[in-house]
N, C-alpha and C. Protein backbone atom coordinates (compact mmCIF):
# COMPACT_ATOMS: atom_id res chain seq x y z
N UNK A 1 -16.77 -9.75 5.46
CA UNK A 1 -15.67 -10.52 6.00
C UNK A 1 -15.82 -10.56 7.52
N UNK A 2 -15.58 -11.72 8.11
CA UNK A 2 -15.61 -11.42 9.48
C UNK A 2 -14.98 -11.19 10.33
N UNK A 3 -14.99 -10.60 11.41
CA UNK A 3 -13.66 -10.20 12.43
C UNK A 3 -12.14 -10.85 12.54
N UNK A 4 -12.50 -12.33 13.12
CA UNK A 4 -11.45 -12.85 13.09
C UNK A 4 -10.75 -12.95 11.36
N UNK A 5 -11.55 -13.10 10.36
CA UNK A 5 -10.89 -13.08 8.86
C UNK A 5 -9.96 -12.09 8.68
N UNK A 6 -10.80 -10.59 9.05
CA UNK A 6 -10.06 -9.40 9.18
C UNK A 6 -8.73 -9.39 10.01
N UNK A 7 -8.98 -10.10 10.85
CA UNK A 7 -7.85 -9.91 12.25
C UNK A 7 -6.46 -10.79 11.73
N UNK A 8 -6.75 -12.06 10.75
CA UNK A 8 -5.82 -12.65 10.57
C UNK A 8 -5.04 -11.78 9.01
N UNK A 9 -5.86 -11.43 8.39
CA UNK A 9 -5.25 -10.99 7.27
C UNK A 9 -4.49 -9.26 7.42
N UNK A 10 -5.17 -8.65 8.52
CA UNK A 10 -4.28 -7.52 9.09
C UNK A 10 -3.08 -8.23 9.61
N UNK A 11 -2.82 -8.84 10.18
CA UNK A 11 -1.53 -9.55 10.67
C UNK A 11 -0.73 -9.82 9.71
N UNK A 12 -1.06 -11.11 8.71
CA UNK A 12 -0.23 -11.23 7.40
C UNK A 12 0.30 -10.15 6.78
N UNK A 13 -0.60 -9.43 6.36
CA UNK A 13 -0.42 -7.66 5.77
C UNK A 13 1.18 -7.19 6.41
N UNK A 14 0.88 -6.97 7.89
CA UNK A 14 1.59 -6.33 8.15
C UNK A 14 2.92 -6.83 8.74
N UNK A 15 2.97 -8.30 8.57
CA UNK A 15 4.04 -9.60 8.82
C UNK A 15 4.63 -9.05 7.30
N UNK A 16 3.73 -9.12 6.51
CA UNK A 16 4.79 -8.86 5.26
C UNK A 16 5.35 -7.24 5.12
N UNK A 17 4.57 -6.34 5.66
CA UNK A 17 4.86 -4.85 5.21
C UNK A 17 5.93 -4.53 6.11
N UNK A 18 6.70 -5.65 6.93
CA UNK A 18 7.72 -5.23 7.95
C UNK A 18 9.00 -5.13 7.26
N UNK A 19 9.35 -6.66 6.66
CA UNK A 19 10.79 -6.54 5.71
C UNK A 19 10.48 -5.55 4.74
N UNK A 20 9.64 -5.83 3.74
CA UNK A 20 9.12 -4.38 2.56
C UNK A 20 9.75 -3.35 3.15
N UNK A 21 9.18 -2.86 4.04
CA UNK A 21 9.36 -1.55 4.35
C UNK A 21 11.04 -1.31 4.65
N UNK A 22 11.83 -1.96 5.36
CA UNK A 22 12.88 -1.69 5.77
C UNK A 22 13.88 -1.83 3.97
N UNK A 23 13.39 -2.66 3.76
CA UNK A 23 14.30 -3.02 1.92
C UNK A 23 13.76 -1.71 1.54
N UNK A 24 12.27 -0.83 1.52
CA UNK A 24 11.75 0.25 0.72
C UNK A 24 13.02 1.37 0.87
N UNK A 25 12.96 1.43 2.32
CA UNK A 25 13.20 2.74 2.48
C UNK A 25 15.31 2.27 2.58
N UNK A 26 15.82 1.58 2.64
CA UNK A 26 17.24 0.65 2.32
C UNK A 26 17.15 1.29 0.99
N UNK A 27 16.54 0.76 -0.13
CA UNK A 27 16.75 0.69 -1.70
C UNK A 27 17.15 2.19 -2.15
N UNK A 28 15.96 3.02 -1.07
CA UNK A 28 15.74 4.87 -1.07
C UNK A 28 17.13 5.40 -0.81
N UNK A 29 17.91 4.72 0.34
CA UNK A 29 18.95 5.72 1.12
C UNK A 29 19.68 5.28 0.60
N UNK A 30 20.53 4.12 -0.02
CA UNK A 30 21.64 3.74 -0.62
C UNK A 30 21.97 4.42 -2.22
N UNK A 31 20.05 4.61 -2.67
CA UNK A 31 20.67 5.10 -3.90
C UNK A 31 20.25 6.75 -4.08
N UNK A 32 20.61 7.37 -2.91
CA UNK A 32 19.82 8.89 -2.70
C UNK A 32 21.11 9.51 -3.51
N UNK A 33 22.33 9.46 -3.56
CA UNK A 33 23.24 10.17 -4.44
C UNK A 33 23.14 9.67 -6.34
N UNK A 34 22.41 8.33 -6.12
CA UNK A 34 22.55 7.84 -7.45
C UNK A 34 22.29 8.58 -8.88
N UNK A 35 22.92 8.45 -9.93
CA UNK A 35 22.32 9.39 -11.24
C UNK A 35 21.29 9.08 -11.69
N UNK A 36 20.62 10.06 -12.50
CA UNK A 36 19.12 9.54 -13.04
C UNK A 36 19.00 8.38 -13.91
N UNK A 37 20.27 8.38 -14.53
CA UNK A 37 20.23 6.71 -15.54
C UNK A 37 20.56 5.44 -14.55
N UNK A 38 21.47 5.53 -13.29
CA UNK A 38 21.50 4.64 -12.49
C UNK A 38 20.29 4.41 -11.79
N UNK A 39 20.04 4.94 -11.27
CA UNK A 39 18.57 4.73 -10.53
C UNK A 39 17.34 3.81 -11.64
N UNK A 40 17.46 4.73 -13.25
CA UNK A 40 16.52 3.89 -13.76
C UNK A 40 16.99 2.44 -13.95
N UNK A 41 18.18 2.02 -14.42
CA UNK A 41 18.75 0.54 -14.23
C UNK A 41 18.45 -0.11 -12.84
N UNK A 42 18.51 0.66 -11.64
CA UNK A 42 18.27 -0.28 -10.57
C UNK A 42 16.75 -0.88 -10.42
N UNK A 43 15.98 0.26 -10.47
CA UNK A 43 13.98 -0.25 -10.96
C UNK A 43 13.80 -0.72 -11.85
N UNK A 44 14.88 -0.94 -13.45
CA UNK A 44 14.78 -2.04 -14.39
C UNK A 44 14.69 -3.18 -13.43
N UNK A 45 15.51 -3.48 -12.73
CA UNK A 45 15.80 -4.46 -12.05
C UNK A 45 14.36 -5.64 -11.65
N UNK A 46 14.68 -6.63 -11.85
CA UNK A 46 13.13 -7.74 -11.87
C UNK A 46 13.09 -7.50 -10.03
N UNK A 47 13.78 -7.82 -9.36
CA UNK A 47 13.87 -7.99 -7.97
C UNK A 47 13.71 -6.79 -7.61
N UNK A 48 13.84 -5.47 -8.04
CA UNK A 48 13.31 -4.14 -7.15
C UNK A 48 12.15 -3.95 -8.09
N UNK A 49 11.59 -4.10 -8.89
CA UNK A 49 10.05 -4.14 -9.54
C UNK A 49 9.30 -4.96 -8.26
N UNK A 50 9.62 -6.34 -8.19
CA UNK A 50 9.09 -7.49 -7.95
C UNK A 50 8.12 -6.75 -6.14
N UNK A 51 9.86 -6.22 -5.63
CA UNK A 51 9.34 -5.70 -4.51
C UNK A 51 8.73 -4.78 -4.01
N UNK A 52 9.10 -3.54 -5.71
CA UNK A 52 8.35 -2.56 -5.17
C UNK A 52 6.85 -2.51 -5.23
N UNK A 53 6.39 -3.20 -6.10
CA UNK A 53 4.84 -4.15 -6.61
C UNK A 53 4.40 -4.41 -5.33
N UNK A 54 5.23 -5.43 -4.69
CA UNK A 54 4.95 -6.23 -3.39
C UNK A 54 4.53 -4.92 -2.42
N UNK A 55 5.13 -4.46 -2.25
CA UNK A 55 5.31 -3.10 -0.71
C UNK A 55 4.14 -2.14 -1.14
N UNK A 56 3.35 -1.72 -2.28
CA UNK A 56 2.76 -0.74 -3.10
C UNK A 56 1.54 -1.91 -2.50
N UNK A 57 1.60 -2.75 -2.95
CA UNK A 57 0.30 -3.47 -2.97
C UNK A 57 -0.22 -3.87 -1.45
N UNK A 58 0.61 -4.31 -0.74
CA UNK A 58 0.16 -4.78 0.62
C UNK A 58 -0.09 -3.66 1.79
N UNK A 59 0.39 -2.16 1.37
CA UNK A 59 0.40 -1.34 1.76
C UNK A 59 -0.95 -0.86 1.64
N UNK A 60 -1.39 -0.91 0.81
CA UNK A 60 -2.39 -0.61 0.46
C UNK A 60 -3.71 -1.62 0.20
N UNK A 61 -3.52 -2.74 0.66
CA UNK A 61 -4.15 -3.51 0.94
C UNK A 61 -4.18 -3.66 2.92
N UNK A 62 -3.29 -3.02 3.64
CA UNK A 62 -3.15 -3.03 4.61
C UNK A 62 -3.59 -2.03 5.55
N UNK A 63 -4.08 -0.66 4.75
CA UNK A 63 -4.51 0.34 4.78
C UNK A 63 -6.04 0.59 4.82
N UNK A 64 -6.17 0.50 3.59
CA UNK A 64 -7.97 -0.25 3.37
C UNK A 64 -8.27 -1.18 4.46
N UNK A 65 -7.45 -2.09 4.99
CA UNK A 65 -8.56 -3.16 5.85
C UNK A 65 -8.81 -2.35 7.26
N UNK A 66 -7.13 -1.50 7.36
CA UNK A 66 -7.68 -0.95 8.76
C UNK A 66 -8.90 0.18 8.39
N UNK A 67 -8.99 1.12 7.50
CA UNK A 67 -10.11 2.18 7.90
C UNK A 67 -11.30 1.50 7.12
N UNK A 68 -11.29 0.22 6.70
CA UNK A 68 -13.18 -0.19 6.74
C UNK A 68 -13.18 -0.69 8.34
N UNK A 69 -12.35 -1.22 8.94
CA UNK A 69 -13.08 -1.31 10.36
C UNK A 69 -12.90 -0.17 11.45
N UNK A 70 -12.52 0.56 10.99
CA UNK A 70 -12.44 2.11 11.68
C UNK A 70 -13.90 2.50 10.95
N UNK A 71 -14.28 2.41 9.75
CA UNK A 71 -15.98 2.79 9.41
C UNK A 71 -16.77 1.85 10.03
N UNK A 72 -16.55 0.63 10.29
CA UNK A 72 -17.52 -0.30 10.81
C UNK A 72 -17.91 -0.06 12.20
N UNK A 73 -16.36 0.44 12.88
CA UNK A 73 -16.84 0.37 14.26
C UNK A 73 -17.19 1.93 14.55
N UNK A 74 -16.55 3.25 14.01
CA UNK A 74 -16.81 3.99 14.67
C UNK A 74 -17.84 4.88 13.81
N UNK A 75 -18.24 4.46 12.42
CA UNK A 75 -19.32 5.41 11.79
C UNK A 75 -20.47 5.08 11.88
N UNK A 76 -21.72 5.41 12.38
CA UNK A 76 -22.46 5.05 12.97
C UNK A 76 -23.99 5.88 12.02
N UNK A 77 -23.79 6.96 11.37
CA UNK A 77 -24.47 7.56 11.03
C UNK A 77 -24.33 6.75 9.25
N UNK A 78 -25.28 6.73 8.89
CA UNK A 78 -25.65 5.88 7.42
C UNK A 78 -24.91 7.16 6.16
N UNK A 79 -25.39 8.30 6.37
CA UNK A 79 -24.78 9.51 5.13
C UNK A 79 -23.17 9.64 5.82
N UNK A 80 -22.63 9.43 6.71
CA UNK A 80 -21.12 10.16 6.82
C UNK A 80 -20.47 8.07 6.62
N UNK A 81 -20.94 7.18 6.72
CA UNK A 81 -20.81 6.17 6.27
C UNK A 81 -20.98 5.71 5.14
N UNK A 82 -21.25 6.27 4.23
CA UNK A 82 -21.23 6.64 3.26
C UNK A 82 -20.30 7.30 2.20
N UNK A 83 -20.38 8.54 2.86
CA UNK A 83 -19.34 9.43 2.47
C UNK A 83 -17.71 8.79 2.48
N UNK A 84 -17.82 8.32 4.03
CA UNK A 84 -16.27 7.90 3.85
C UNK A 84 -16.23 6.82 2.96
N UNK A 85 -16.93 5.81 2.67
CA UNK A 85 -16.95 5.08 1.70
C UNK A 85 -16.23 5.10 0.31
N UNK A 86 -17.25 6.44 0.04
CA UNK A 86 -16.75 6.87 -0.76
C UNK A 86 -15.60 7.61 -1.48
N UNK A 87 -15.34 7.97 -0.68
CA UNK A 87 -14.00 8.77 -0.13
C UNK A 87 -12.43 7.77 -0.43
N UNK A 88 -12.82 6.46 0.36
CA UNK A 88 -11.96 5.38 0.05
C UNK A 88 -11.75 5.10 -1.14
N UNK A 89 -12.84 4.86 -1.68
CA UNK A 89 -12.94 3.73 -2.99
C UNK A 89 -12.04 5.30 -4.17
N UNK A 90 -12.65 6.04 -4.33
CA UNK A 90 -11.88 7.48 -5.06
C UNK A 90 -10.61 7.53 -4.71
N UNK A 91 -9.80 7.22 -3.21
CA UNK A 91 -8.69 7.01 -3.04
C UNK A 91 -7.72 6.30 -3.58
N UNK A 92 -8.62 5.02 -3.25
CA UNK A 92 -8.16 3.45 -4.08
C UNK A 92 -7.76 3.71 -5.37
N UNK A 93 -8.92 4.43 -6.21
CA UNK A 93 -8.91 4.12 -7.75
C UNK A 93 -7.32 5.57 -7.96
N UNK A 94 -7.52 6.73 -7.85
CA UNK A 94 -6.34 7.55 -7.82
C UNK A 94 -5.51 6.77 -7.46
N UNK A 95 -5.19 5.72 -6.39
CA UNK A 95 -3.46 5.18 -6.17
C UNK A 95 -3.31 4.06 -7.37
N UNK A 96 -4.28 3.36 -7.86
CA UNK A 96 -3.91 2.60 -8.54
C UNK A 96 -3.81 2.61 -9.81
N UNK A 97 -4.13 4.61 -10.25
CA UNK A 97 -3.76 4.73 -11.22
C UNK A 97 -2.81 5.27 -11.48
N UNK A 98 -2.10 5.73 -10.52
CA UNK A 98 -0.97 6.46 -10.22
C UNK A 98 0.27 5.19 -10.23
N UNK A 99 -0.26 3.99 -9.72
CA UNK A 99 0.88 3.19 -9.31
C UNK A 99 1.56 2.65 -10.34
N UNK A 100 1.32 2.68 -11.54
CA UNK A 100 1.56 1.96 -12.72
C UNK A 100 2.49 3.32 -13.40
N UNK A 101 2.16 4.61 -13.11
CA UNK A 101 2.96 5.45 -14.20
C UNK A 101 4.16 5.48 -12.82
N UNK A 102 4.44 5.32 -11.79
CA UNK A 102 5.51 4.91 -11.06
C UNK A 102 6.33 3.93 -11.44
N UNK A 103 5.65 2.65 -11.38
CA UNK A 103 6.45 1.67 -11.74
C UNK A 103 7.11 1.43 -13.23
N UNK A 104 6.66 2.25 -13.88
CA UNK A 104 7.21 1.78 -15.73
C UNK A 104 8.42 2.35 -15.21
């Protein structure tokens, strides 16, 4: 991908991870006294699925773009470029298997 590609889609990312975030952590504090059956009716909810999908995903799509160009620009050695590589992608796959027994 190239710089400027990167540069515009970090922006979008994080144009969107601005409202997300403030509704995330809103949805968190309003229902911090809530009961365990209320809370599960509110994440039934299509519109707090919809968003929490949204905020899970761009977050993490927003994340990944910054540390591959934190490896591009500052790893320089081919084995620790590597490593972190790898490191990521094992990250990736753990959140996104995690993200689904969250959201049910």
């Amino acid at each position: 991908m190239k710089g400027s590609t990167k540069w515009y889609w970090q922006r979008l990312s994080a144009f969107i991870l601005v409202p997300t975030s403030y509704w995330f952590v809103f949805f968190f504090v309003n229902n911090l006294e809530a009961s365990h059956s209320l809370m599960l009716n509110s994440l039934n909810n299509f519109f707090v699925k919809f968003f929490m999908i949204l905020f899970f995903f761009v977050a993490i799509f927003h994340a990944r773009l910054g540390l591959v160009t934190i490896y591009q620009d500052y790893f320089h050695e081919d084995k620790v470029r590597l490593y972190s590589r790898l490191t990521d992608i094992l990250l990736l796959l753990v959140i996104l298997f995690i993200l689904p027994v969250i959201l049910i």
